[in-house]
Protein backbone atom coordinates (compact mmCIF):
# COMPACT_ATOMS: atom_id res chain seq x y z
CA UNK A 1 -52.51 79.10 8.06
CA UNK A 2 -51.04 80.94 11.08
CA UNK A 3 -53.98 83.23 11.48
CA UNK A 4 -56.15 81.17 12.51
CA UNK A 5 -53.59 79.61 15.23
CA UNK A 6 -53.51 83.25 16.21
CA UNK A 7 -56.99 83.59 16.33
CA UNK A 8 -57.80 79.86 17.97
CA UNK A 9 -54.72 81.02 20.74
CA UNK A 10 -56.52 84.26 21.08
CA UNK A 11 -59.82 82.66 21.71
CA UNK A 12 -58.05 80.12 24.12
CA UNK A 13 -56.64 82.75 26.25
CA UNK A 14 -60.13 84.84 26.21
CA UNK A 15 -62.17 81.52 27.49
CA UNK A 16 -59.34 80.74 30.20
CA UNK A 17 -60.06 84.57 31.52
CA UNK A 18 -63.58 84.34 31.20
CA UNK A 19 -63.92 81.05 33.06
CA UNK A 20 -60.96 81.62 35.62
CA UNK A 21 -58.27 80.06 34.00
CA UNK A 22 -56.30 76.73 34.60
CA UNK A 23 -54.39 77.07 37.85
CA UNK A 24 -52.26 74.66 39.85
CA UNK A 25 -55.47 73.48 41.20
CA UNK A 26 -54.42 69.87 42.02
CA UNK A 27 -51.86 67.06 43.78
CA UNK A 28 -48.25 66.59 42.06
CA UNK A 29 -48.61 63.31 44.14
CA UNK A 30 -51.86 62.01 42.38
CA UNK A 31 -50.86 63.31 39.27
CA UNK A 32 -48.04 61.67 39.24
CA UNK A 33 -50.18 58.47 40.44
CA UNK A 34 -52.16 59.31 36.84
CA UNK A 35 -49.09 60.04 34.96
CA UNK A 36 -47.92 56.42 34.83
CA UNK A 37 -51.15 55.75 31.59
CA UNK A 38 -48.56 58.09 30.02
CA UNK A 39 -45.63 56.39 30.53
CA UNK A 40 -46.50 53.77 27.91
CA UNK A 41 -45.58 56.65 24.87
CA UNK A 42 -43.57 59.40 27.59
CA UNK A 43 -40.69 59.86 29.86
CA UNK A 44 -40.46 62.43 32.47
CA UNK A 45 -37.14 62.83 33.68
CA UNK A 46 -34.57 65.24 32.75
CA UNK A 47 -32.48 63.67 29.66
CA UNK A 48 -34.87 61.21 29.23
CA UNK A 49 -35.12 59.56 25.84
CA UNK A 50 -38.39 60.22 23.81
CA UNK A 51 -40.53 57.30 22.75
CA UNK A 52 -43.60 57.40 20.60
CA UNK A 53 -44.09 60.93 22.50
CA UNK A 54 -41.93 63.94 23.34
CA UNK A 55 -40.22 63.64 26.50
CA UNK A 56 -42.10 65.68 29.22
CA UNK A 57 -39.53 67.07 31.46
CA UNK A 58 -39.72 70.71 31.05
CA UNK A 59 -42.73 70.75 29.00
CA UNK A 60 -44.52 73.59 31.36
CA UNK A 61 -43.67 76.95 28.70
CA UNK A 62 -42.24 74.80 26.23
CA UNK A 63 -43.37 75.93 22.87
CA UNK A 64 -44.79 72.69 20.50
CA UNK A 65 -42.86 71.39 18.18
CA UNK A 66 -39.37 72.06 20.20
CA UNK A 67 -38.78 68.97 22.30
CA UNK A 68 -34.93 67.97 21.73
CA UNK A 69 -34.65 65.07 18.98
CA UNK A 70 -38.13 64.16 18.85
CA UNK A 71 -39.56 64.32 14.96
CA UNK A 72 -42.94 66.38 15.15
CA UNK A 73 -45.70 66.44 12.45
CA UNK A 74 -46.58 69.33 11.16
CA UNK A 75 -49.10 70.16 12.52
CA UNK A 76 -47.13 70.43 16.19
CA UNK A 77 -44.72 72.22 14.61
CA UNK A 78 -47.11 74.61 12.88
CA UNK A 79 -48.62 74.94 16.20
CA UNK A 80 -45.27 76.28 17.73
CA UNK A 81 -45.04 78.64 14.99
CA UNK A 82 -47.66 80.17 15.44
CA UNK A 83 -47.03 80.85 19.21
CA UNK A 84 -48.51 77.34 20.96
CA UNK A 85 -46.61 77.72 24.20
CA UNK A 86 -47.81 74.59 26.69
CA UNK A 87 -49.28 75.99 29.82
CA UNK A 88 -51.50 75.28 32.53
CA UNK A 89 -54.44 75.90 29.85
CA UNK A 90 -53.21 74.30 27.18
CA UNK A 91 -52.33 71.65 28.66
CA UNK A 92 -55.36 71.11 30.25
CA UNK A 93 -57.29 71.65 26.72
CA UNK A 94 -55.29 69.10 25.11
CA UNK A 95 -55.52 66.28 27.37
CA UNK A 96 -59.45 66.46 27.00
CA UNK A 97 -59.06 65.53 23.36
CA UNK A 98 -55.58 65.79 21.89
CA UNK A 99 -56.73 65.66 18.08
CA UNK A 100 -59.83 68.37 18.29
CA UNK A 101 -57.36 70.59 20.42
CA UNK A 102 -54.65 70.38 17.66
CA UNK A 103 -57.60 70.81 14.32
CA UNK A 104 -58.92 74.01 16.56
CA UNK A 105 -55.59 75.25 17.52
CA UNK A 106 -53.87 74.80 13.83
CA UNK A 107 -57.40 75.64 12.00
CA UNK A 108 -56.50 72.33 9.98
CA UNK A 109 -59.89 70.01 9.80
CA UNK A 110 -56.91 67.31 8.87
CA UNK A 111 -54.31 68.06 11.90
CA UNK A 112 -53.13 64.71 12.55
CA UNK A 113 -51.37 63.97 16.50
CA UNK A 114 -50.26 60.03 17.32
CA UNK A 115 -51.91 60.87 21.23
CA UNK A 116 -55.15 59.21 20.69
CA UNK A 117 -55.07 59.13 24.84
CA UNK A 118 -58.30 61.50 26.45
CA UNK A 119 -57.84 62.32 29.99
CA UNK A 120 -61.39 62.74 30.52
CA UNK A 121 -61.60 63.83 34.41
CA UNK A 122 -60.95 67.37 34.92
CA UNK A 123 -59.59 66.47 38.20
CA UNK A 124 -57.13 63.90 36.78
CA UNK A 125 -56.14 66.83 34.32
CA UNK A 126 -55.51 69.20 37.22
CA UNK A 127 -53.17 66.70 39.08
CA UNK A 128 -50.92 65.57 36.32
CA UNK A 129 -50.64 69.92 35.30
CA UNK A 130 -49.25 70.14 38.87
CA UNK A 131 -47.19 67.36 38.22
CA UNK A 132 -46.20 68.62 34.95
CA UNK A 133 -45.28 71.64 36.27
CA UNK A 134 -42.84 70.11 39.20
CA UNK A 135 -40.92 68.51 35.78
CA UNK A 136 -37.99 71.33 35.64
């Protein structure tokens, strides 16, 4: 099923042109002030242990599926093979609704992802991408 990965990463990348993409639009302070409902299932800090969720630290061009000894469902891992590299866009796609971002992205109606968390306000998904991206 990594055609329609390609095609739903495809489609991504055409509605992030046609809209003006996701850019560092934000505050690394604030969104590190938002970051901390995340810290309940992540760590951010570089060798930090993972807990229910990947460590973060360096997620910004990490492809899914490849954080260091954390055990992935498929459906992350399917993701990274079929080219799911976290970005600006991505990122900011997910947080909106983790499980309908993975089911579009994989073409799976049954993708499954244990981040049940929505990060509703586009604003509070701009600051914690800058913050994100400040994690290298």
């Amino acid at each position: 099923m990594l055609k329609p990965a390609l095609f739903s990463l495809i489609a991504l990348g055409a509605l992030a042109l046609a809209t003006g993409a996701v850019s560092a639009e934000g505050d690394s302070a604030t969104g590190e002030n938002v970051f901390k409902k995340c810290k309940a299932c992540h760590t951010s800090e570089s060798g930090g242990r993972n807990k229910i969720g990947p460590n973060l630290f360096g997620i910004v061009g990490r492809q899914s599926g490849t954080a260091p000894d954390f055990k992935y469902s498929p459906s992350y891992l399917q993701a990274g093979e079929g080219g799911l590299a976290w970005d600006a866009d991505t990122i900011f796609a997910y947080l909106a609704d983790p499980k309908a971002f993975m089911r579009e992205i994989t073409g799976d109606k049954k993708a499954k992802t244990r981040m049940v968390f929505k990060l509703k306000k586009e604003t509070d998904r701009h600051n914690v991408i800058v913050f994100l991206e400040t994690l290298k």
